[in-house]
C-alpha atoms as a PDB file:
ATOM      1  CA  UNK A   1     118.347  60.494 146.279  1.00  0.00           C
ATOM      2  CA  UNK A   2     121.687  61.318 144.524  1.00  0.00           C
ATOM      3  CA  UNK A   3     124.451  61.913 147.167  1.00  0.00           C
ATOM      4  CA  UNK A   4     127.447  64.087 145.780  1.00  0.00           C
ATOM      5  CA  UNK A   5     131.052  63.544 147.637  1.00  0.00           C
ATOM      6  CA  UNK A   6     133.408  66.501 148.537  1.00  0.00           C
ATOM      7  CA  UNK A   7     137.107  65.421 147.009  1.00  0.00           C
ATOM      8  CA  UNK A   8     140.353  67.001 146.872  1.00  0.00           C
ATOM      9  CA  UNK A   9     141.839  66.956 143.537  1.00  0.00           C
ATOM     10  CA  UNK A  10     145.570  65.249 143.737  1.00  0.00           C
ATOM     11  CA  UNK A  11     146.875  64.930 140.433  1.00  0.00           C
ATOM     12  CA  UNK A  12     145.676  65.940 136.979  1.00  0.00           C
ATOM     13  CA  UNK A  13     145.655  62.954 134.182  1.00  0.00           C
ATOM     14  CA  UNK A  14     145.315  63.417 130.452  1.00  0.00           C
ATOM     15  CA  UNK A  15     141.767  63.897 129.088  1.00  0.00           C
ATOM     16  CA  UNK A  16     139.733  65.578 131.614  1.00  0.00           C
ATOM     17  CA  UNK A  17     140.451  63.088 134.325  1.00  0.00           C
ATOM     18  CA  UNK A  18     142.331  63.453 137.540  1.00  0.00           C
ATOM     19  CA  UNK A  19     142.614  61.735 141.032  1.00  0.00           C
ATOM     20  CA  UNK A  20     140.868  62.936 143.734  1.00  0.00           C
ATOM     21  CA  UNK A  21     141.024  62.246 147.772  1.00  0.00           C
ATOM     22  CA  UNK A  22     138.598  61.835 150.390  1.00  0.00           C
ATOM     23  CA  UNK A  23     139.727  60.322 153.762  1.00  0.00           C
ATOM     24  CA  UNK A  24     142.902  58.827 152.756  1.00  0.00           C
ATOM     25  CA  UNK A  25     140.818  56.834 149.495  1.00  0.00           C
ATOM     26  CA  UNK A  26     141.692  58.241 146.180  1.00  0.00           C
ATOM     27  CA  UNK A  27     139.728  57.857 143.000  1.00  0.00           C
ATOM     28  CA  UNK A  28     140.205  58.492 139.527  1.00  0.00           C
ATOM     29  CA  UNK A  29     137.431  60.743 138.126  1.00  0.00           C
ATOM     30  CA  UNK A  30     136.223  62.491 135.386  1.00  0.00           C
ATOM     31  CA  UNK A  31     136.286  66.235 135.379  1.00  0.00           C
ATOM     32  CA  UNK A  32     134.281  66.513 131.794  1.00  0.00           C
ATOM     33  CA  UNK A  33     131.547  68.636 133.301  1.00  0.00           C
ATOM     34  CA  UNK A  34     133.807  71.535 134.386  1.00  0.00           C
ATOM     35  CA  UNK A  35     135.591  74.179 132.240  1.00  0.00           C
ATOM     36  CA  UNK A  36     138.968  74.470 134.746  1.00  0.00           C
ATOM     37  CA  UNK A  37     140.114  72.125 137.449  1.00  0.00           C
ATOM     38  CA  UNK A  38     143.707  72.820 139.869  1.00  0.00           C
ATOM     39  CA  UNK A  39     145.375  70.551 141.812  1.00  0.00           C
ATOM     40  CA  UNK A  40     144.348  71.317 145.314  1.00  0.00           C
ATOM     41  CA  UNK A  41     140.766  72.018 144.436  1.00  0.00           C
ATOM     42  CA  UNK A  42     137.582  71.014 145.752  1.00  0.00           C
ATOM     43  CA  UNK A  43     134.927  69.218 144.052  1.00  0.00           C
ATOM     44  CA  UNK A  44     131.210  67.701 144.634  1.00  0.00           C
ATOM     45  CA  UNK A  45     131.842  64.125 143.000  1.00  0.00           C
ATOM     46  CA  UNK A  46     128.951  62.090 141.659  1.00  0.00           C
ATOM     47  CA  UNK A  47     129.047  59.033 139.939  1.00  0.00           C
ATOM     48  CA  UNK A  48     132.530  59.159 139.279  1.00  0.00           C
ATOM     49  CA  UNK A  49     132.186  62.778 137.742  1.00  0.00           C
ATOM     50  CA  UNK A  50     133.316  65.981 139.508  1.00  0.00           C
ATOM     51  CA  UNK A  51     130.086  68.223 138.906  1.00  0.00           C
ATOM     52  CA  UNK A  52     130.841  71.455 140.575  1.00  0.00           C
ATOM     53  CA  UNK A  53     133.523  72.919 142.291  1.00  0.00           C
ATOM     54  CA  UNK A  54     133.573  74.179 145.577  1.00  0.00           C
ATOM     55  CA  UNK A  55     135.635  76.028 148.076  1.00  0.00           C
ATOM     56  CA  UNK A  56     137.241  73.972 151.205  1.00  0.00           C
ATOM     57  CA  UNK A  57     134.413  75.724 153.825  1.00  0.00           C
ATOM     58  CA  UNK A  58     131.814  74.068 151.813  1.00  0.00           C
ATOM     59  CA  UNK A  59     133.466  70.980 151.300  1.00  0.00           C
ATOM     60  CA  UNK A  60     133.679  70.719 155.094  1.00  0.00           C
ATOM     61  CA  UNK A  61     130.225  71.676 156.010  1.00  0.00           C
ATOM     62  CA  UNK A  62     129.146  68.908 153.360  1.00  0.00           C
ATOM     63  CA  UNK A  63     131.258  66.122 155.155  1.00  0.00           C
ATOM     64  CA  UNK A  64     129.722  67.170 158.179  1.00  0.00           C
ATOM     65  CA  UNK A  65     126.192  66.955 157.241  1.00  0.00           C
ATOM     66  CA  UNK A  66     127.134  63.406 156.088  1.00  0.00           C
ATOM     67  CA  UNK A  67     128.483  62.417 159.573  1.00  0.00           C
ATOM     68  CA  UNK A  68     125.488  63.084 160.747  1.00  0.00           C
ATOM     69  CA  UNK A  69     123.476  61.703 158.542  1.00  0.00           C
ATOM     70  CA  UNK A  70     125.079  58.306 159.074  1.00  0.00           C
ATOM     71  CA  UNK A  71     125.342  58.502 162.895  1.00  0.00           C
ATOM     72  CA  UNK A  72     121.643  59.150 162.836  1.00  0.00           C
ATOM     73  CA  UNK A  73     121.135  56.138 160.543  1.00  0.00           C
ATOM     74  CA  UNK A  74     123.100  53.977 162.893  1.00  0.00           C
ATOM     75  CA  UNK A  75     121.489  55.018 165.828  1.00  0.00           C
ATOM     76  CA  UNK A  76     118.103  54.411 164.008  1.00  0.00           C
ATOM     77  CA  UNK A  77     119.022  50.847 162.307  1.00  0.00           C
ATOM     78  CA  UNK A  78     120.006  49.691 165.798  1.00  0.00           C
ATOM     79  CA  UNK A  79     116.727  49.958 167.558  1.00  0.00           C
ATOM     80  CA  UNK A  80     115.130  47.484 164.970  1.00  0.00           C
END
């Protein structure tokens, strides 16, 4: 299973890259895939590549899928 983060884009770097910020963690990715990219955008990151843009609703409803998915993995791991 592939698991794509939602990132704010910070800063835009030379050659298609740019930093991007999730939680307070920034990253330098690639934005190769996409044709236009803003500072203040959303995007669905993946292996250090932003592969589609999306707006801040979506973004949101993605982390929160992702909470859950890890509070129901913890709840899960600890009854082993």
């Amino acid at each position: 299973m592939c698991i794509a983060w939602p990132m704010c884009v910070k800063e835009l770097l030379p050659g298609k890259e740019c930093i991007a910020e999730l939680d307070g963690i920034s990253r330098k990715i690639s934005w190769r895939l996409l044709d236009t990219l803003q500072v203040g955008d959303h995007v669905l990151v993946h292996a250090g590549y932003a592969i589609e843009k999306v707006d801040i609703e979506a973004a949101r409803e993605q982390l929160e899928v992702m909470e859950e998915l890890k509070e129901n993995y913890t709840r899960s791991k600890s009854r082993f």
